[in-house]
Protein backbone atom coordinates (compact mmCIF):
# COMPACT_ATOMS: atom_id res chain seq x y z
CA UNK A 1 -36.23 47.18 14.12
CA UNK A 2 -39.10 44.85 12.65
CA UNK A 3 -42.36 45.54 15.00
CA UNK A 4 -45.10 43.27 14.94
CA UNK A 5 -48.41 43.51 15.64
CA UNK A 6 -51.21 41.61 15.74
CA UNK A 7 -55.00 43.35 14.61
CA UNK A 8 -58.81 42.27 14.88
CA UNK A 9 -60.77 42.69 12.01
CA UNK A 10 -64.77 42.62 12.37
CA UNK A 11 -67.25 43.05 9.64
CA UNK A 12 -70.93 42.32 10.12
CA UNK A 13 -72.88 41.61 7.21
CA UNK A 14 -76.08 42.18 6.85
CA UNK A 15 -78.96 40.14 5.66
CA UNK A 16 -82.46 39.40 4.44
CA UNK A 17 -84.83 39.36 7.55
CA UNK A 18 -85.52 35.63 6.73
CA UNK A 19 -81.71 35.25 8.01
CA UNK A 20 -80.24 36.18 10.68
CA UNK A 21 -77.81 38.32 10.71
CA UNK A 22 -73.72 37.20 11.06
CA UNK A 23 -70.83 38.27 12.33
CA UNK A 24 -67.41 37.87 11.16
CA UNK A 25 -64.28 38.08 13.17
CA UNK A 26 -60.74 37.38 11.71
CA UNK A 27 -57.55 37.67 13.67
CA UNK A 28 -53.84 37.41 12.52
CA UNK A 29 -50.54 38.87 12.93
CA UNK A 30 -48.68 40.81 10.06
CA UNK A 31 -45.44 42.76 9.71
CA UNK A 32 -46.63 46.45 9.04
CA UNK A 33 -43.14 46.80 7.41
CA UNK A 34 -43.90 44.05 5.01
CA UNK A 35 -45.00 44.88 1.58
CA UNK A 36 -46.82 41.39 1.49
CA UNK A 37 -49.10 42.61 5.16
CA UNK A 38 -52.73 42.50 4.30
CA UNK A 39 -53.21 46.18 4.07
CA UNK A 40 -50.24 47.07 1.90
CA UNK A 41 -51.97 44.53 -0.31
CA UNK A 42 -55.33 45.95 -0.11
CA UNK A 43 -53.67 49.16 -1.23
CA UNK A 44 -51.64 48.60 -3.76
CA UNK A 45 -52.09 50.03 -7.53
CA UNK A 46 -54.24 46.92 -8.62
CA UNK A 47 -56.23 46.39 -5.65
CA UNK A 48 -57.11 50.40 -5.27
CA UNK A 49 -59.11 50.26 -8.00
CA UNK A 50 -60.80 46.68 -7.31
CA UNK A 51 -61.97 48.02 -4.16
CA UNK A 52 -63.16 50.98 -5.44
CA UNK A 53 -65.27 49.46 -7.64
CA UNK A 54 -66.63 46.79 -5.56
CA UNK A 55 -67.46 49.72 -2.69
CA UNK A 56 -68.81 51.47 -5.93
CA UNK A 57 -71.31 48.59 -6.07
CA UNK A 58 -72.51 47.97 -2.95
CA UNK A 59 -73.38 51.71 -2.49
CA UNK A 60 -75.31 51.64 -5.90
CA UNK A 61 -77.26 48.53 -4.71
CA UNK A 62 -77.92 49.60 -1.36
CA UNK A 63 -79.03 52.69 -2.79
CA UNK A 64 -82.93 53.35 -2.55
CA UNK A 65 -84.32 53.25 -6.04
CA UNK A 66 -86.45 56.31 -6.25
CA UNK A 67 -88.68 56.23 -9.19
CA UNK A 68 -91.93 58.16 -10.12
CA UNK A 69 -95.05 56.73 -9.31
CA UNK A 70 -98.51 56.81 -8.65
CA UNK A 71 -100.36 58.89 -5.81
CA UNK A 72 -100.65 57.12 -2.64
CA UNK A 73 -104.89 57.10 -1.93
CA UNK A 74 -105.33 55.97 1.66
CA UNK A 75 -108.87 57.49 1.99
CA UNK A 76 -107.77 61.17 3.04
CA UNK A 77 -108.63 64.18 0.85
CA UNK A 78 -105.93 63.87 -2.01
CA UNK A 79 -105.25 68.13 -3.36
CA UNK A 80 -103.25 69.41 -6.26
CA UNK A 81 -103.03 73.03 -7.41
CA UNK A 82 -99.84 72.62 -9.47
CA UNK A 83 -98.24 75.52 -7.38
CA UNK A 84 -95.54 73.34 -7.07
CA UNK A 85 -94.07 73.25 -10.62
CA UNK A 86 -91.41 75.45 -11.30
CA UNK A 87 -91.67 76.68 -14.56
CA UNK A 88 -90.68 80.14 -15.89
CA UNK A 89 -92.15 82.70 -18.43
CA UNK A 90 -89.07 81.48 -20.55
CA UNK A 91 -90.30 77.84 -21.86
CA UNK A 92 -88.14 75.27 -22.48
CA UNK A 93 -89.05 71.99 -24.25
CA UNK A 94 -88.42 68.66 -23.85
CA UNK A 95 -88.97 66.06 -26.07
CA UNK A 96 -92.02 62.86 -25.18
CA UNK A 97 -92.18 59.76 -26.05
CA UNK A 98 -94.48 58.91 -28.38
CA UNK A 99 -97.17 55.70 -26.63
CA UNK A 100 -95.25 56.16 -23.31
CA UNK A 101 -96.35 57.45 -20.22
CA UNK A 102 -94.30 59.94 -19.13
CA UNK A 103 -94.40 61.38 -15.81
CA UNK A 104 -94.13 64.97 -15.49
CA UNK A 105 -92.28 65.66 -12.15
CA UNK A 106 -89.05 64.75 -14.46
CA UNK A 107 -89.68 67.16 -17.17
CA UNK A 108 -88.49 70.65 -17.12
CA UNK A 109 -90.65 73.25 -14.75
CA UNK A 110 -90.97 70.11 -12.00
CA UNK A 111 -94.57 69.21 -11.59
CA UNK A 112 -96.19 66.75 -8.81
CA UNK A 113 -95.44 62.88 -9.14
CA UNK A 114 -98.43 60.71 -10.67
CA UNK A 115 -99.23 63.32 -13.41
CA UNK A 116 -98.32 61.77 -16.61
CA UNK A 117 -99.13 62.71 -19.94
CA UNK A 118 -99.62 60.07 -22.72
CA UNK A 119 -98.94 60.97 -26.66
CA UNK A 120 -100.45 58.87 -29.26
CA UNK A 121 -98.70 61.07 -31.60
CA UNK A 122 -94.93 60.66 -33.08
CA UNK A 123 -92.27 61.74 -30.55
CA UNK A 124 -91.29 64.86 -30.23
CA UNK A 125 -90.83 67.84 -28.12
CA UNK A 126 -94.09 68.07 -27.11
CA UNK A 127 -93.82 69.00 -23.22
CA UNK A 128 -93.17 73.00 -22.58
CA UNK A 129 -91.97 73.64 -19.04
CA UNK A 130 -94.29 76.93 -19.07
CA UNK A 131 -96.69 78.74 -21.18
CA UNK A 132 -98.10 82.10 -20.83
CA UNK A 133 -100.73 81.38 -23.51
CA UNK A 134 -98.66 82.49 -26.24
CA UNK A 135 -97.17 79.64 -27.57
CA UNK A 136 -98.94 78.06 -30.78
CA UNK A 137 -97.25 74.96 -30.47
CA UNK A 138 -99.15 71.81 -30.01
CA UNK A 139 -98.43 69.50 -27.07
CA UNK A 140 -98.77 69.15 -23.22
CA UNK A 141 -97.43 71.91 -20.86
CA UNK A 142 -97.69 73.78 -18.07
CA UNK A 143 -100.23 76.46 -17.68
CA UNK A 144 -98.97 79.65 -16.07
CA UNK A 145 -100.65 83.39 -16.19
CA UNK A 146 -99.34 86.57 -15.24
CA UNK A 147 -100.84 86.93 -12.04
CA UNK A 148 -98.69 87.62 -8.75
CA UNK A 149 -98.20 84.60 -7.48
CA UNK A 150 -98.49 82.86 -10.49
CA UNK A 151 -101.01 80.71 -11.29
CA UNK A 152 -100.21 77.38 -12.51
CA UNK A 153 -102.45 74.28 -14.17
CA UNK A 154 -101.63 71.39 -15.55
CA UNK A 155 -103.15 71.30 -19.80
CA UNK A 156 -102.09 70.88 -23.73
CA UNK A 157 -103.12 72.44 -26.97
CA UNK A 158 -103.33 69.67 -29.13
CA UNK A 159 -102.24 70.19 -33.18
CA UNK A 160 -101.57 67.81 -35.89
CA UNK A 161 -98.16 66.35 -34.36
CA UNK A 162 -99.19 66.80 -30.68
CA UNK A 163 -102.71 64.09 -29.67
CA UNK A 164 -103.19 61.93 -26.58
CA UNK A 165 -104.29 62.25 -23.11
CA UNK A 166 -103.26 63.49 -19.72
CA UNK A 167 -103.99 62.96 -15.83
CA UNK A 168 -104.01 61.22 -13.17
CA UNK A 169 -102.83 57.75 -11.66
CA UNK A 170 -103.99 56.85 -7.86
CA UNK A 171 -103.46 53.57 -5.74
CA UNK A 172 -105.93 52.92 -3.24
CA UNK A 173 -103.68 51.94 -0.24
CA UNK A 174 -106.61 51.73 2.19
CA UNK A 175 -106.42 48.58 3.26
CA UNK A 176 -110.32 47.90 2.02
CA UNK A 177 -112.31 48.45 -1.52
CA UNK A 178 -113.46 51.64 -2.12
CA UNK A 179 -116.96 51.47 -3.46
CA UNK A 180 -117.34 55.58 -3.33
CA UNK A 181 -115.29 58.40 -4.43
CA UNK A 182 -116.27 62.42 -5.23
CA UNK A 183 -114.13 64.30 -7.42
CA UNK A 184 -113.44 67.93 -8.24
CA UNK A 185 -111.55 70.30 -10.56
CA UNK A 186 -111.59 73.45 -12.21
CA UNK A 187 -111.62 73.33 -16.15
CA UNK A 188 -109.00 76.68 -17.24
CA UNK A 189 -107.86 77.78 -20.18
CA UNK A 190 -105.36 80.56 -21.07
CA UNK A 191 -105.48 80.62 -24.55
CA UNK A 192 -108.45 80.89 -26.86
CA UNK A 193 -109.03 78.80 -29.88
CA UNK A 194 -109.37 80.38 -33.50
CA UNK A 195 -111.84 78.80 -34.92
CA UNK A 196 -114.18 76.29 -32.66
CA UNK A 197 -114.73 75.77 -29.50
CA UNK A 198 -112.43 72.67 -28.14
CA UNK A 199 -113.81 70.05 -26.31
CA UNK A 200 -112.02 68.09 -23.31
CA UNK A 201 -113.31 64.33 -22.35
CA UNK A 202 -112.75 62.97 -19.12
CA UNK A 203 -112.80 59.50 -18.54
CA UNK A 204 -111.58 56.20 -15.98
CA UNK A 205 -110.93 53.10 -15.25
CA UNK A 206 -109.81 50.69 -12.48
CA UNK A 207 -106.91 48.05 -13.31
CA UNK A 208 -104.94 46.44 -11.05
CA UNK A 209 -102.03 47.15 -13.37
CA UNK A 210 -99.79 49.45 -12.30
CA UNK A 211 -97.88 51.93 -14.43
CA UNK A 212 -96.20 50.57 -17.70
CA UNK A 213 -93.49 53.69 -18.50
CA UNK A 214 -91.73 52.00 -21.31
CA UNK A 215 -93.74 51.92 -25.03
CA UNK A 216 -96.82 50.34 -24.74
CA UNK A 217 -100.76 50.52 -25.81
CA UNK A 218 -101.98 47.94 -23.33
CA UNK A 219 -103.04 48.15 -19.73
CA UNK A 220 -101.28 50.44 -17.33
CA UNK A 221 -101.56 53.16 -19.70
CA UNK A 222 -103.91 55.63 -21.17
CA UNK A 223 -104.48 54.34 -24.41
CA UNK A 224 -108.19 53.55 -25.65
CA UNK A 225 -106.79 49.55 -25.97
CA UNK A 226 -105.59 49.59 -22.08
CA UNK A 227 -109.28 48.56 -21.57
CA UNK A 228 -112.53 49.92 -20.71
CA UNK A 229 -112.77 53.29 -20.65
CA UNK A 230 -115.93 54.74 -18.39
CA UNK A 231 -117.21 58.51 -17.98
CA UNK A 232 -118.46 59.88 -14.44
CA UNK A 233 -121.93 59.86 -13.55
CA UNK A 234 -121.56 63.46 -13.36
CA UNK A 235 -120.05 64.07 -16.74
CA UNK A 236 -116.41 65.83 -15.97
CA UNK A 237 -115.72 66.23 -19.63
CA UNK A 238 -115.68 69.80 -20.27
CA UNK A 239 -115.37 72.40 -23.42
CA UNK A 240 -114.17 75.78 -24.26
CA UNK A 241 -116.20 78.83 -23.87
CA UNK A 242 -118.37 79.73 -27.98
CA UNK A 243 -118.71 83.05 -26.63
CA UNK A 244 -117.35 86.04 -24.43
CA UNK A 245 -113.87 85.14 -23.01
CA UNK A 246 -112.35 82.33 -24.40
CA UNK A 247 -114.35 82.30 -27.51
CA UNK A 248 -112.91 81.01 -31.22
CA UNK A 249 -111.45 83.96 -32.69
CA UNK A 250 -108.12 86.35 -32.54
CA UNK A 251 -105.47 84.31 -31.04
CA UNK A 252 -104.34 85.70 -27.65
CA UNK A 253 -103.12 84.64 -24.14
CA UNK A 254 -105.36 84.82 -21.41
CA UNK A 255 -104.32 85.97 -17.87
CA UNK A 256 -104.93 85.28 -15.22
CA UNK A 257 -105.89 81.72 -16.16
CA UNK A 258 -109.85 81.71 -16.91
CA UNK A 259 -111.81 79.09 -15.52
CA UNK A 260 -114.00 77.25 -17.60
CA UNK A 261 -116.15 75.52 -15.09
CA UNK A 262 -115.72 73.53 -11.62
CA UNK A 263 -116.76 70.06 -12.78
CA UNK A 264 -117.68 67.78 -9.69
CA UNK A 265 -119.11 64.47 -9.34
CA UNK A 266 -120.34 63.59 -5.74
CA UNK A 267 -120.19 59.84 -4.86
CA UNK A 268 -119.38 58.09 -7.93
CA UNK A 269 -119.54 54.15 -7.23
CA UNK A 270 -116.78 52.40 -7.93
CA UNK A 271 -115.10 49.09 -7.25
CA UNK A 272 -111.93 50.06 -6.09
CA UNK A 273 -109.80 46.94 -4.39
CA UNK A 274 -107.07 47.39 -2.05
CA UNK A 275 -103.94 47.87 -3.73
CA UNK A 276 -105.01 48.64 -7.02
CA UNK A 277 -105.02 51.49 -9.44
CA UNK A 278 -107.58 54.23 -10.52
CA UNK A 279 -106.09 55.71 -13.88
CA UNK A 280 -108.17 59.39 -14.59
CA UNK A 281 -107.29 60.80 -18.51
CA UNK A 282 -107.85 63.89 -19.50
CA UNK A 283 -107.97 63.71 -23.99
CA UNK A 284 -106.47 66.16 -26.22
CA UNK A 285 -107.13 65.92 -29.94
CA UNK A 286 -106.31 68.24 -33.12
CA UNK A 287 -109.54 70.86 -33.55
CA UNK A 288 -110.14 72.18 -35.99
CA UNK A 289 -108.03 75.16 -36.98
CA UNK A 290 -105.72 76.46 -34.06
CA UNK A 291 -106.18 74.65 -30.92
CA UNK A 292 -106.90 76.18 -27.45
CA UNK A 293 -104.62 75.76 -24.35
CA UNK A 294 -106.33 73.98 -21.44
CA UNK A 295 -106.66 72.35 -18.96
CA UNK A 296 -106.77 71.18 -15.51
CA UNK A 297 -106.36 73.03 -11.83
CA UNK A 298 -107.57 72.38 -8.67
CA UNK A 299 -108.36 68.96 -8.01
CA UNK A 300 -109.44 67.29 -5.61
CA UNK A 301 -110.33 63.70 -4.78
CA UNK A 302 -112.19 62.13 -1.49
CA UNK A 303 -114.64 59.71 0.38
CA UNK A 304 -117.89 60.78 0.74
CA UNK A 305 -118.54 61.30 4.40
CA UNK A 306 -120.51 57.79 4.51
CA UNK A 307 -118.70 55.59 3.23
CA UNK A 308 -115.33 57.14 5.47
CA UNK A 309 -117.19 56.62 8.05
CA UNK A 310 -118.19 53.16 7.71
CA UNK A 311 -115.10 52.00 6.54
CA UNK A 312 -112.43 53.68 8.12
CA UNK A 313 -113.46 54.13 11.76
């Protein structure tokens, strides 16, 4: 016995909120025993695998694209103490490209998003996911010591094949120019240099460029040629100890990590517009002899109490 039967089919689509949205209904009778009815013909061998592939695409556009970028600054206290990275006492490397920013929460050992390090070296495997202060390989890592829990920094040792800078990229999302900001961090080291002390410059700039990931030695990107380059008020640049811990000499790791110095600057001016970007480098170059490994913990950036006040009540 042939059975008919006749079905409603409803699909709602969707669209831009300039649109409003629509509705689709179909109805129409089919023969469910017939190998022509609309969902035999949806299902057969050919069609299987063109619906797949359209469902395929309309879950990988729908999808959220979730990308690195740069720290969210909407006035409030912005912290990082790197605890979050994951590295291990076993490094593992992974290779950087060279001119690129490179952001580190997708290299090995995890790390916070809008940390990027910048080589203006060859490529290479230059990033190690951990290092007790052992390693005497050049390039940009994470700092760990032996201390229970372990303490963690963000730093490099630079060498002949590993040269750049590393840091920091904020967007003011506000909603007004920042004219004020005060900034902290803790200079550490867990490695000693052999032969000179190794110095660390600190510098900034304001762009409203945001971060160019691909190749590139123009703006959005740490390079000297991304456009001026400024140092604090408060000079943040920093440099390894001549003497006593830390010192040029012997080679050996240093736990837990040693702090060099706090460096602050209290309310630096700045002309920060809504909606654009404050890029904060940290420079590693090749020392002479063997190379240090340090870095940077504890930072910390805010609005002086003033200027929060005035512009955010």
């Amino acid at each position: 016995m042939k059975r008919c039967a006749q079905f409603k089919f409803k699909s709602e689509v969707e669209v831009s909120s300039h649109v409003p949205a629509s509705k689709v209904t179909s109805t129409f009778p089919f023969n469910l025993n017939s190998s022509r009815n609309p969902i035999s013909y949806l299902l057969s061998p050919s069609r299987r695998g063109l619906a797949a592939a359209a469902v395929m695409a309309l879950a990988l556009t729908a999808a959220p694209s979730v990308m690195a970028a740069p720290v969210n600054f909407s006035g409030s206290t912005y912290t990082q103490d790197f605890q979050s990275m994951t590295g291990t006492t076993t490094a593992t490397a992974a290779s950087l490209t060279g001119g690129a920013m490179v952001e580190i929460s997708g290299l090995g050992g995890g790390g916070p998003s809008g940390w990027y390090t910048y080589m203006t070296s060859a490529t290479g495997n230059r990033w190690l996911s951990s290092d007790t202060g052992s390693s005497n390989a050049g390039g940009f890592r994470q700092l760990v010591d032996g201390s229970s829990p372990t303490g963690r920094a963000f730093g490099s040792q630079g060498s002949g094949n590993a040269a750049g800078f590393y840091g920091i990229v904020l967007k003011n999302t506000s909603g007004s120019t920042i004219t004020s900001i005060t900034i902290s961090f803790d200079a550490v080291m867990n490695r000693n240099p052999s032969t000179t002390a190794n110095p660390t410059a600190v510098s900034y700039r304001i762009s409203s460029t945001d971060v160019v990931t691909s190749a590139s030695t123009a703006d959005g990107t740490f390079a000297n040629s991304a456009g001026t380059w400024s140092t604090f008020s408060t000079d943040l640049s920093f440099t390894s100890p001549s003497s006593g811990t830390g010192a040029p000499g012997t080679q050996a790791a240093i736990t837990p990590l040693f702090k060099i110095a706090t460096k602050t600057v209290s309310s630096q001016s700045v002309s920060w517009p809504n909606n654009s970007f404050l890029y904060i480098r940290l420079s590693e170059t090749d020392d002479s002899g063997s190379d240090a490994s340090q870095g940077i913990d504890n930072f910390s950036i805010s609005l002086p109490a003033t200027v929060h006040e005035a512009s955010f009540l």
